[in-house]
PDB file of N, CA and C in Angstrom:
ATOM      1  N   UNK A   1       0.822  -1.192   0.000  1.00  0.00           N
ATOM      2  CA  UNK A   1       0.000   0.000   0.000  1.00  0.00           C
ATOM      3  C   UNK A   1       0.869   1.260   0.000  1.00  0.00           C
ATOM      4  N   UNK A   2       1.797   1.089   0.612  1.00  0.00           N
ATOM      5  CA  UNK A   2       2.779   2.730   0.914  1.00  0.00           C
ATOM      6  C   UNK A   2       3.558   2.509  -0.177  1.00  0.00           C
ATOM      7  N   UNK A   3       3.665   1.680  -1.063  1.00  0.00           N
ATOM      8  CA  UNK A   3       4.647   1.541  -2.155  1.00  0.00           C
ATOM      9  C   UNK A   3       3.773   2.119  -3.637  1.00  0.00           C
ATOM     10  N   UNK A   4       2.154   2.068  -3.570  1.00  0.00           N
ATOM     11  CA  UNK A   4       1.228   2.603  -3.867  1.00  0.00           C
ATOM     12  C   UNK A   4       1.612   3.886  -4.148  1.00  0.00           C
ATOM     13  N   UNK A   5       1.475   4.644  -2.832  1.00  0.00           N
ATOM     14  CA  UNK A   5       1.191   5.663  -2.180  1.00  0.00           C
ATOM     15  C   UNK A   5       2.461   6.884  -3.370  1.00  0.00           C
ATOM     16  N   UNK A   6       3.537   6.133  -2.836  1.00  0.00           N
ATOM     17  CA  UNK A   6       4.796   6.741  -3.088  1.00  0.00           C
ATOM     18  C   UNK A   6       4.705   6.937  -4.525  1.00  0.00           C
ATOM     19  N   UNK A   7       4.714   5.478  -5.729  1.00  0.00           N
ATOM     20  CA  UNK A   7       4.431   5.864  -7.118  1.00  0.00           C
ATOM     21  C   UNK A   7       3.464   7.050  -7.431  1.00  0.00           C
ATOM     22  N   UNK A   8       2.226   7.094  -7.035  1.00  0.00           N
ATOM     23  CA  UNK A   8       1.446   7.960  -7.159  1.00  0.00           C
ATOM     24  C   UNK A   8       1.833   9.634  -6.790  1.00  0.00           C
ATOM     25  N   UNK A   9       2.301   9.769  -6.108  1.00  0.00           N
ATOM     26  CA  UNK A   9       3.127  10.921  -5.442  1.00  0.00           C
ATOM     27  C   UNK A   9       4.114  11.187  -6.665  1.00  0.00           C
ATOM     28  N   UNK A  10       5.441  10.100  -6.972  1.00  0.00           N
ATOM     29  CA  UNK A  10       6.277  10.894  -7.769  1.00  0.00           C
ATOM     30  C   UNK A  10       5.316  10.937  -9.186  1.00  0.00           C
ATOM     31  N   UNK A  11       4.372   9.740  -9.524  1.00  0.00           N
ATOM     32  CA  UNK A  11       3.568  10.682 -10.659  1.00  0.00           C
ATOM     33  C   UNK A  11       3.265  11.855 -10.697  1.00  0.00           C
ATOM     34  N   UNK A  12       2.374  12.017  -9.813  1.00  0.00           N
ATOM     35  CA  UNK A  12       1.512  13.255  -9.652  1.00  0.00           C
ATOM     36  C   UNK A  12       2.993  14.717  -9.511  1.00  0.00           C
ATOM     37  N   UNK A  13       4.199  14.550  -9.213  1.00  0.00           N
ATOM     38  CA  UNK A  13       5.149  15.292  -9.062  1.00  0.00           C
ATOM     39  C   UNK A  13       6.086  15.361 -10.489  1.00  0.00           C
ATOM     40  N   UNK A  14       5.840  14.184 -11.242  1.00  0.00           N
ATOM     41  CA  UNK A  14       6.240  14.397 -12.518  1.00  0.00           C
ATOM     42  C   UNK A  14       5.829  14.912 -13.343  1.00  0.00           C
ATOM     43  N   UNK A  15       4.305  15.005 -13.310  1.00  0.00           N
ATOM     44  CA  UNK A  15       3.388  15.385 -13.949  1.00  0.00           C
ATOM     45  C   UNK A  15       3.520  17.195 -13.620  1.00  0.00           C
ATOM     46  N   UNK A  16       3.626  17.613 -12.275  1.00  0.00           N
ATOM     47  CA  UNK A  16       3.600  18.848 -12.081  1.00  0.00           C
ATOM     48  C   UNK A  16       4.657  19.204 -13.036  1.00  0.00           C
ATOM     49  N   UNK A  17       6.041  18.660 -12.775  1.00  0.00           N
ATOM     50  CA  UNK A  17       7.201  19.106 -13.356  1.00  0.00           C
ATOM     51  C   UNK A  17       7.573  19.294 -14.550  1.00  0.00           C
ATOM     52  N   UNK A  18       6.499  18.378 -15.369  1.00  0.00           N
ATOM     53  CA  UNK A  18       6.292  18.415 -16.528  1.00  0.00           C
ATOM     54  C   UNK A  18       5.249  19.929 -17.344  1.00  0.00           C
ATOM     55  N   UNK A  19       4.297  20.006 -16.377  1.00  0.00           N
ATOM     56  CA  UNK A  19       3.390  21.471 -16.952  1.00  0.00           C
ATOM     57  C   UNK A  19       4.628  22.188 -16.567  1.00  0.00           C
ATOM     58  N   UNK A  20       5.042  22.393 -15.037  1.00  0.00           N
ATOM     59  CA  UNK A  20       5.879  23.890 -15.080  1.00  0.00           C
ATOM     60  C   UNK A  20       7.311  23.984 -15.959  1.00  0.00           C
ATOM     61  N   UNK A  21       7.808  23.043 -16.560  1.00  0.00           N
ATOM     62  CA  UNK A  21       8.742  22.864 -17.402  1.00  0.00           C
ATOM     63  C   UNK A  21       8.697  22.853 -19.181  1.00  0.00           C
ATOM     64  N   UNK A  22       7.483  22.631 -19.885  1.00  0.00           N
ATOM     65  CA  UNK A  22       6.805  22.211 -20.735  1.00  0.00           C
ATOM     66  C   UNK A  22       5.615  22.574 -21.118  1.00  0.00           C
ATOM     67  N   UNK A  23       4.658  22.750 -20.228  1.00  0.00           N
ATOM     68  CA  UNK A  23       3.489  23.077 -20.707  1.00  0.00           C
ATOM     69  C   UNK A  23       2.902  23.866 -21.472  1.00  0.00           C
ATOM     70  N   UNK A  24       1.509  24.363 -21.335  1.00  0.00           N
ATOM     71  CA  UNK A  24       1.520  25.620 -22.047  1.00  0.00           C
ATOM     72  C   UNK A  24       1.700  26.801 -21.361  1.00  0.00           C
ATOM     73  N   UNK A  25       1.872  26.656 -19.942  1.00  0.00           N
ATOM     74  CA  UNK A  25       2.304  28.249 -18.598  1.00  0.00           C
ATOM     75  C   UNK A  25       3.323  27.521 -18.498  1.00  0.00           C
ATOM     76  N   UNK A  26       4.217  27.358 -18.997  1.00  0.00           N
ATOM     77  CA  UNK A  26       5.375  26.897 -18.450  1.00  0.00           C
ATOM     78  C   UNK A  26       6.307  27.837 -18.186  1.00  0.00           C
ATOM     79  N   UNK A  27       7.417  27.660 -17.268  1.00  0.00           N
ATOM     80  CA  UNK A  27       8.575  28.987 -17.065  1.00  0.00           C
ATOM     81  C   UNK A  27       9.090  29.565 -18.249  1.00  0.00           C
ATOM     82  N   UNK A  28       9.244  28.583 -19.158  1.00  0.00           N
ATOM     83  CA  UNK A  28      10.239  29.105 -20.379  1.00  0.00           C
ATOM     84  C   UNK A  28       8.894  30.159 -21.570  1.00  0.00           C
ATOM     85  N   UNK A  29       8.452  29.643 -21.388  1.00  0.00           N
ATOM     86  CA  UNK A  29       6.641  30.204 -22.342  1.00  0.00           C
ATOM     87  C   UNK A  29       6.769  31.621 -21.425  1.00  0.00           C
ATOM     88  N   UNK A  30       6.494  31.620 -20.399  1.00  0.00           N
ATOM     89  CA  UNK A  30       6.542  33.042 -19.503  1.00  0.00           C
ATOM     90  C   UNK A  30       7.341  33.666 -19.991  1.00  0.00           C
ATOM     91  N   UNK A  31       8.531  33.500 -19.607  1.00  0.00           N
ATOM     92  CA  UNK A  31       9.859  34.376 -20.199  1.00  0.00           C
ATOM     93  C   UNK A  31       9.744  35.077 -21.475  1.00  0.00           C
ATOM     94  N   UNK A  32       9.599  33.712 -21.936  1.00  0.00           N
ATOM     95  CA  UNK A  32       9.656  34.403 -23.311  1.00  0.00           C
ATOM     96  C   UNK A  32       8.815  35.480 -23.984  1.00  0.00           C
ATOM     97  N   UNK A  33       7.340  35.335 -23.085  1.00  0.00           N
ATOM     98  CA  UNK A  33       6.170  36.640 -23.170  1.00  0.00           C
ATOM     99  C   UNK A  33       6.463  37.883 -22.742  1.00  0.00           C
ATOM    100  N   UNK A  34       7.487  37.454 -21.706  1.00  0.00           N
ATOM    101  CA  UNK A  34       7.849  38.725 -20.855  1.00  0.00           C
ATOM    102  C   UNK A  34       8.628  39.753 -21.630  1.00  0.00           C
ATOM    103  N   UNK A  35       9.819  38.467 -22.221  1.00  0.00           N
ATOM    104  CA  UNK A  35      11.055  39.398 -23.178  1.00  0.00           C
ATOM    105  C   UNK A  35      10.081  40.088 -24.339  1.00  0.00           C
ATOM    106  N   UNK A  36       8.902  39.559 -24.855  1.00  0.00           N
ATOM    107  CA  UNK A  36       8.117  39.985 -25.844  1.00  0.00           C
ATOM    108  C   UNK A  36       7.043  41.449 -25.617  1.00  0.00           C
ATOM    109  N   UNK A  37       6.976  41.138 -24.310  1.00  0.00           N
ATOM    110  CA  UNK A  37       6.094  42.027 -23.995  1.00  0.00           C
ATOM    111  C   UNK A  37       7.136  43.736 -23.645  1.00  0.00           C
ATOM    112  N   UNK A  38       8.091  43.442 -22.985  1.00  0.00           N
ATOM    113  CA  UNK A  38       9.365  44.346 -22.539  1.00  0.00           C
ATOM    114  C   UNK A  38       9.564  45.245 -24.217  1.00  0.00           C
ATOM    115  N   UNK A  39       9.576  44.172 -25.253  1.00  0.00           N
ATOM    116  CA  UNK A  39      10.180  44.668 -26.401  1.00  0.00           C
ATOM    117  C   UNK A  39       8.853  45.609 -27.118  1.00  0.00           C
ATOM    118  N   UNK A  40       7.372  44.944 -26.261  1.00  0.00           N
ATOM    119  CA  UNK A  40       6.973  45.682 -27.278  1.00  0.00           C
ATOM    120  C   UNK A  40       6.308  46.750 -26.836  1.00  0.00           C
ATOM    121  N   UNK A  41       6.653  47.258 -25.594  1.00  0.00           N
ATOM    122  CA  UNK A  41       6.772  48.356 -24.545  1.00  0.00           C
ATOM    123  C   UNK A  41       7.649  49.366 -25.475  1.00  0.00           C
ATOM    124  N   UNK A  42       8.846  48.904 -25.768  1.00  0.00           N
ATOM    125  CA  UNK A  42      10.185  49.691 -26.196  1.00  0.00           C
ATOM    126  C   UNK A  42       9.140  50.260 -27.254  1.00  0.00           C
ATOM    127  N   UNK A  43       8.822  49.525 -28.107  1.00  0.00           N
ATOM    128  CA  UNK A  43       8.570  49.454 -29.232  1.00  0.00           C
ATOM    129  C   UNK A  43       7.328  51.136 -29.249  1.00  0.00           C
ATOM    130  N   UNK A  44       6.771  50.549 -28.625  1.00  0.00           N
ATOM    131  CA  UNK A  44       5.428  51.471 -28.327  1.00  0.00           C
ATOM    132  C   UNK A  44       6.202  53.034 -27.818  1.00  0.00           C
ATOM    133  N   UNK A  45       6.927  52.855 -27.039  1.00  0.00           N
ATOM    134  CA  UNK A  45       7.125  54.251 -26.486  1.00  0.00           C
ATOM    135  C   UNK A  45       7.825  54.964 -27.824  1.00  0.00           C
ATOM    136  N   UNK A  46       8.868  54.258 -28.347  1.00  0.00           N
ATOM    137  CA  UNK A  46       9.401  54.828 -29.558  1.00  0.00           C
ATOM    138  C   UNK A  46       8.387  55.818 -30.527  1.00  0.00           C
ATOM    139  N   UNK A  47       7.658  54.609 -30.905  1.00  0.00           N
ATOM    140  CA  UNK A  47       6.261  55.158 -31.780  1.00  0.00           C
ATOM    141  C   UNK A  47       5.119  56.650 -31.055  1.00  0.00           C
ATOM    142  N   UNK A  48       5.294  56.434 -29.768  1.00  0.00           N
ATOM    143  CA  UNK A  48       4.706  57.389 -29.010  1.00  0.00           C
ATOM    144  C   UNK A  48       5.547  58.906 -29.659  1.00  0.00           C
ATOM    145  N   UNK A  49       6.341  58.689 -28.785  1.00  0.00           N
ATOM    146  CA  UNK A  49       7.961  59.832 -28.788  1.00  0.00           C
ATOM    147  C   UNK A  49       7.598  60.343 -30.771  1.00  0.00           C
ATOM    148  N   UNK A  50       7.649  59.449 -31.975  1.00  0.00           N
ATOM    149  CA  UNK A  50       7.622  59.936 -33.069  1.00  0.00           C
ATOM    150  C   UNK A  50       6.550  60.284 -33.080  1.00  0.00           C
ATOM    151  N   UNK A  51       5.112  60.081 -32.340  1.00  0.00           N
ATOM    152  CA  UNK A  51       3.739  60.807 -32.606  1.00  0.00           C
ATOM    153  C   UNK A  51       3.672  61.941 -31.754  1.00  0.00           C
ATOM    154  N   UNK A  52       4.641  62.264 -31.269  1.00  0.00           N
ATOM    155  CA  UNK A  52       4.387  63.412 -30.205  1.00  0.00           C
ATOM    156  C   UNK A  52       5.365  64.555 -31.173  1.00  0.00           C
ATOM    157  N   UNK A  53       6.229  64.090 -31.924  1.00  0.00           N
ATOM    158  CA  UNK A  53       6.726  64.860 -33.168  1.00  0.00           C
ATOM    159  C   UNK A  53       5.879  65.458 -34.447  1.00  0.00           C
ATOM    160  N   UNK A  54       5.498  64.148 -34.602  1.00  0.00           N
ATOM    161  CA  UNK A  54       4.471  64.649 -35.804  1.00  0.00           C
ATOM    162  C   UNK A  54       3.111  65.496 -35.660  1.00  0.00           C
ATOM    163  N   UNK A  55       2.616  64.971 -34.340  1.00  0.00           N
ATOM    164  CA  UNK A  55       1.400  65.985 -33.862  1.00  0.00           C
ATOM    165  C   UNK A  55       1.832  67.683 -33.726  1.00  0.00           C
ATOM    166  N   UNK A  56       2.870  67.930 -33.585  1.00  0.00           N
ATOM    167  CA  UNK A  56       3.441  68.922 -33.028  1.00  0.00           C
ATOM    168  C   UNK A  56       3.751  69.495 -34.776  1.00  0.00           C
ATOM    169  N   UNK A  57       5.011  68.696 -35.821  1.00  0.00           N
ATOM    170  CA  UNK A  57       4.512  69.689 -36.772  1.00  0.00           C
ATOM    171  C   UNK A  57       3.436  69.580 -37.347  1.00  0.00           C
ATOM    172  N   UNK A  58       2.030  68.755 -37.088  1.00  0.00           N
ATOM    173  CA  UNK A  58       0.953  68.957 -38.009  1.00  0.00           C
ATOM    174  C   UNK A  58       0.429  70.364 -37.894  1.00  0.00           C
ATOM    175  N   UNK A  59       0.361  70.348 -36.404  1.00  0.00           N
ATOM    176  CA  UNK A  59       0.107  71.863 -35.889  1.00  0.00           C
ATOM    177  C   UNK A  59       0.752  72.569 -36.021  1.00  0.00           C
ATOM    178  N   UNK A  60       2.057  72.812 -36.117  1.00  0.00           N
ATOM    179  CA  UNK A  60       2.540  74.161 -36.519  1.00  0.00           C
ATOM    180  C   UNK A  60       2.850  74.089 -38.007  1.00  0.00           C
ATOM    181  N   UNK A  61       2.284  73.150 -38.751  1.00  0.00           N
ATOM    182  CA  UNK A  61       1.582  73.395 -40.270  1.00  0.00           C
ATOM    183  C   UNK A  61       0.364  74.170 -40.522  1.00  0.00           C
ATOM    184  N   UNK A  62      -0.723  73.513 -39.339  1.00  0.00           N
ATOM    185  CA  UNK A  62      -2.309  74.012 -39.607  1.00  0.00           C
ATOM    186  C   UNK A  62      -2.349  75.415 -38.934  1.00  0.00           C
ATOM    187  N   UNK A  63      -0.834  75.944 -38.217  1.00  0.00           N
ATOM    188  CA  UNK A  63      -0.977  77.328 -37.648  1.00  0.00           C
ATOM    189  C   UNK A  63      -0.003  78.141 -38.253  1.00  0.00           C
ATOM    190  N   UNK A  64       0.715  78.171 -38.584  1.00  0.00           N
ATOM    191  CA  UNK A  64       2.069  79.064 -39.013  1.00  0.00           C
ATOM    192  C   UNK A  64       2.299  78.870 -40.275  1.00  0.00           C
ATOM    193  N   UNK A  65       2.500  79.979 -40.700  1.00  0.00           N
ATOM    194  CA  UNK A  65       3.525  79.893 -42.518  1.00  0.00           C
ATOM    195  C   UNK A  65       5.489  79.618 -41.980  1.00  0.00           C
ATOM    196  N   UNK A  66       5.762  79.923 -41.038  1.00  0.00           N
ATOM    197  CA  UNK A  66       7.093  79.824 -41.092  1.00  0.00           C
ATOM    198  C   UNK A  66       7.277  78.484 -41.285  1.00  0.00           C
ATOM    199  N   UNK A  67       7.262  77.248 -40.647  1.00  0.00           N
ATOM    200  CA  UNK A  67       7.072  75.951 -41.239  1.00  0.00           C
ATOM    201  C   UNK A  67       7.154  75.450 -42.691  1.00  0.00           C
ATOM    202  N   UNK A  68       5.930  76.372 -43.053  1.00  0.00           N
ATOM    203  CA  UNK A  68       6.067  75.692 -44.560  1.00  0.00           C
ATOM    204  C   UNK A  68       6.597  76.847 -45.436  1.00  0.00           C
ATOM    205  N   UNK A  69       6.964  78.076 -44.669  1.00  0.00           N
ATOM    206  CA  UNK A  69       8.250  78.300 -45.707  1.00  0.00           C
ATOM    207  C   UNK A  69       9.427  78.007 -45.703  1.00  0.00           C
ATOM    208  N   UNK A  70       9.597  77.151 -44.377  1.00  0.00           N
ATOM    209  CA  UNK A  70      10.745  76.130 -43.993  1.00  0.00           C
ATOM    210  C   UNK A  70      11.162  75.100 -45.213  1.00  0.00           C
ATOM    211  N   UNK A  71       9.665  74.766 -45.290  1.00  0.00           N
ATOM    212  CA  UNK A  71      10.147  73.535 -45.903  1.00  0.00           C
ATOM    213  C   UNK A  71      10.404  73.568 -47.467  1.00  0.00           C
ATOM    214  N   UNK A  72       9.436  74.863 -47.740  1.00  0.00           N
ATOM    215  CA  UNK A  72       9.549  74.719 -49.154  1.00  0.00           C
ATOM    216  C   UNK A  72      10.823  75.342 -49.532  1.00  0.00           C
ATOM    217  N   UNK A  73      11.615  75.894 -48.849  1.00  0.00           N
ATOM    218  CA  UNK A  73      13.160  76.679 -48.805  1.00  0.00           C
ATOM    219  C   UNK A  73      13.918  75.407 -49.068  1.00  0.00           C
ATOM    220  N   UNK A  74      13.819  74.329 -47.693  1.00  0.00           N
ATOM    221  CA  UNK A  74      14.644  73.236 -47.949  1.00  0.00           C
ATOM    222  C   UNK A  74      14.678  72.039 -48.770  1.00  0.00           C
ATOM    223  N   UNK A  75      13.071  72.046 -48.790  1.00  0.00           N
ATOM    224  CA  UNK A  75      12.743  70.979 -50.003  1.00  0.00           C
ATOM    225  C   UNK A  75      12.559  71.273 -51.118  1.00  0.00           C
ATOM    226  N   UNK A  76      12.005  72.151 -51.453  1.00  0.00           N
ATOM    227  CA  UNK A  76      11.909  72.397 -52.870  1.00  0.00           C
ATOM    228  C   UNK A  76      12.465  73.723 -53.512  1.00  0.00           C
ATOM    229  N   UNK A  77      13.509  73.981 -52.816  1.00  0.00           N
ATOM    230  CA  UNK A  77      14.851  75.247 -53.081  1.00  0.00           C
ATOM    231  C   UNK A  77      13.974  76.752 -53.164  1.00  0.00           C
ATOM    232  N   UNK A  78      12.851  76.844 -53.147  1.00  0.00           N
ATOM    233  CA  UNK A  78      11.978  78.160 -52.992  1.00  0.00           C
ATOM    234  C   UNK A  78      12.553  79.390 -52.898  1.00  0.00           C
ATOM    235  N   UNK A  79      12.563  80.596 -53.498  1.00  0.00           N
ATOM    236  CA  UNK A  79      12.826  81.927 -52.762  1.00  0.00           C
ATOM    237  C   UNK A  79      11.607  82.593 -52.686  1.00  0.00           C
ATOM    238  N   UNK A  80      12.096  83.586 -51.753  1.00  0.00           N
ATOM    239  CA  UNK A  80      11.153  84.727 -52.033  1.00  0.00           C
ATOM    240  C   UNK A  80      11.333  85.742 -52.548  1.00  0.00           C
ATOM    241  N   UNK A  81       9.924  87.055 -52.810  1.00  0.00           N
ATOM    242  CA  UNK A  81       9.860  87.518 -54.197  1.00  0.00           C
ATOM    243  C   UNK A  81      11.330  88.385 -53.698  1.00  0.00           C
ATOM    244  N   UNK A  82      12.066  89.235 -54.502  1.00  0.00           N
ATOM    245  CA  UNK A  82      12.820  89.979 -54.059  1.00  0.00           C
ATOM    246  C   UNK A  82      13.783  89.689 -53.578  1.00  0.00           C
ATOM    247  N   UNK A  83      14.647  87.898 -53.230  1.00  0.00           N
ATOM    248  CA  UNK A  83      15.658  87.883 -52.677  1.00  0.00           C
ATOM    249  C   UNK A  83      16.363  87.092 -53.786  1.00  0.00           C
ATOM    250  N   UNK A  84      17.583  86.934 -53.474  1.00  0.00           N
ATOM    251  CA  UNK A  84      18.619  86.456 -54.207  1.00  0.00           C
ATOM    252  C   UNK A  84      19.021  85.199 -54.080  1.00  0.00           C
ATOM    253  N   UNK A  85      18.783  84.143 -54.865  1.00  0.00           N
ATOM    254  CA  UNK A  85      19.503  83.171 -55.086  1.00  0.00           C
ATOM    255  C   UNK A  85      20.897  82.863 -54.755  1.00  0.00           C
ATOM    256  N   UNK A  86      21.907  82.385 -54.168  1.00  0.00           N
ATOM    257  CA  UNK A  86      23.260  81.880 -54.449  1.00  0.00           C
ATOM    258  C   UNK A  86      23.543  80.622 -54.468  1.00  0.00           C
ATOM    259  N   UNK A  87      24.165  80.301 -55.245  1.00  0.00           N
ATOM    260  CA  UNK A  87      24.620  78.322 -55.066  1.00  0.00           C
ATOM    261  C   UNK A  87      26.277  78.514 -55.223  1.00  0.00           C
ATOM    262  N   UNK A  88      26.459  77.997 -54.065  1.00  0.00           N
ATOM    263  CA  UNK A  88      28.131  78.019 -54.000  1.00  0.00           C
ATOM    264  C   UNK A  88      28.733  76.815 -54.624  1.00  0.00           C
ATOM    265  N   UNK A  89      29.642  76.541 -55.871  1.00  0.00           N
ATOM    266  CA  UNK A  89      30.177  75.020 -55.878  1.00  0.00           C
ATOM    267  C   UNK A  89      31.256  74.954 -55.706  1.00  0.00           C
ATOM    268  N   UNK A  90      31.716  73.952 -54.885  1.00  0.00           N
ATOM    269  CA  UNK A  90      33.068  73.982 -54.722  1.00  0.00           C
ATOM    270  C   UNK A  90      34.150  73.452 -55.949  1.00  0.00           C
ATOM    271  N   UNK A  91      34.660  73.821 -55.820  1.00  0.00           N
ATOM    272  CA  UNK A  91      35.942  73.276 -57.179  1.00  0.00           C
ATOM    273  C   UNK A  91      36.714  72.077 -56.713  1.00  0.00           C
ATOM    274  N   UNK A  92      36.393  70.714 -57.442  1.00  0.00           N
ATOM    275  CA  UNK A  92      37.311  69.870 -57.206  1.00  0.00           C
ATOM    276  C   UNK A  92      38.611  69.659 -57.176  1.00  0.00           C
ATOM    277  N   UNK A  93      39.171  69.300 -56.306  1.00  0.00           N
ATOM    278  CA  UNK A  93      40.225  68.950 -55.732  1.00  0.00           C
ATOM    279  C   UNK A  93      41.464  68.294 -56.863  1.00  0.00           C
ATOM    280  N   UNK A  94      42.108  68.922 -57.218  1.00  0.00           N
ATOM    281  CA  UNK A  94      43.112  68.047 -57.654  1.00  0.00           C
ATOM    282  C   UNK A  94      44.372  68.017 -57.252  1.00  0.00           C
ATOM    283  N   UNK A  95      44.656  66.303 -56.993  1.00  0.00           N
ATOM    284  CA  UNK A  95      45.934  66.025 -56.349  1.00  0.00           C
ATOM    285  C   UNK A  95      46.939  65.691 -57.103  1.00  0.00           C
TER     286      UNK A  95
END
């Protein structure tokens, strides 16, 4: 009977050792949610931080001309009426 007893015990203890090692909650399954979840924290704040950029110039698009005479200066070489053009080129180098 106690020889019973005992098999049943290390079953029932193999069996535990087996879910917390293996299962589907197992330690290693955890971890690995955790490292997933950590990353996609990172992930999120990043994306935050660039929407807290872009909200910021949408609005000082939908409020200001300096912005978008920013941009059209830098992006698309723009002047205004009355000012002067210069393009400096440098002269290549010869050695």
């Amino acid at each position: 009977m106690l020889r019973w007893v005992v098999l049943l015990l290390l079953a029932l203890f193999l069996l535990l050792q087996y879910r917390l090692w293996l299962g589907d909650g197992s330690w290693p399954r955890a971890e690995s949610a955790r490292q997933q979840l950590e990353s996609q924290r990172a992930e999120n704040d990043r994306l935050q931080q660039r929407n807290v950029v872009l909200e910021a110039e949408v609005l000082d698009l939908k409020t200001g001309l300096d912005a978008i005479e920013e941009r059209a200066r830098s992006e698309l070489g723009l002047v205004k009426q009355g000012e002067t053009y210069y393009q400096i080129i440098d002269e290549p180098k010869h050695e």
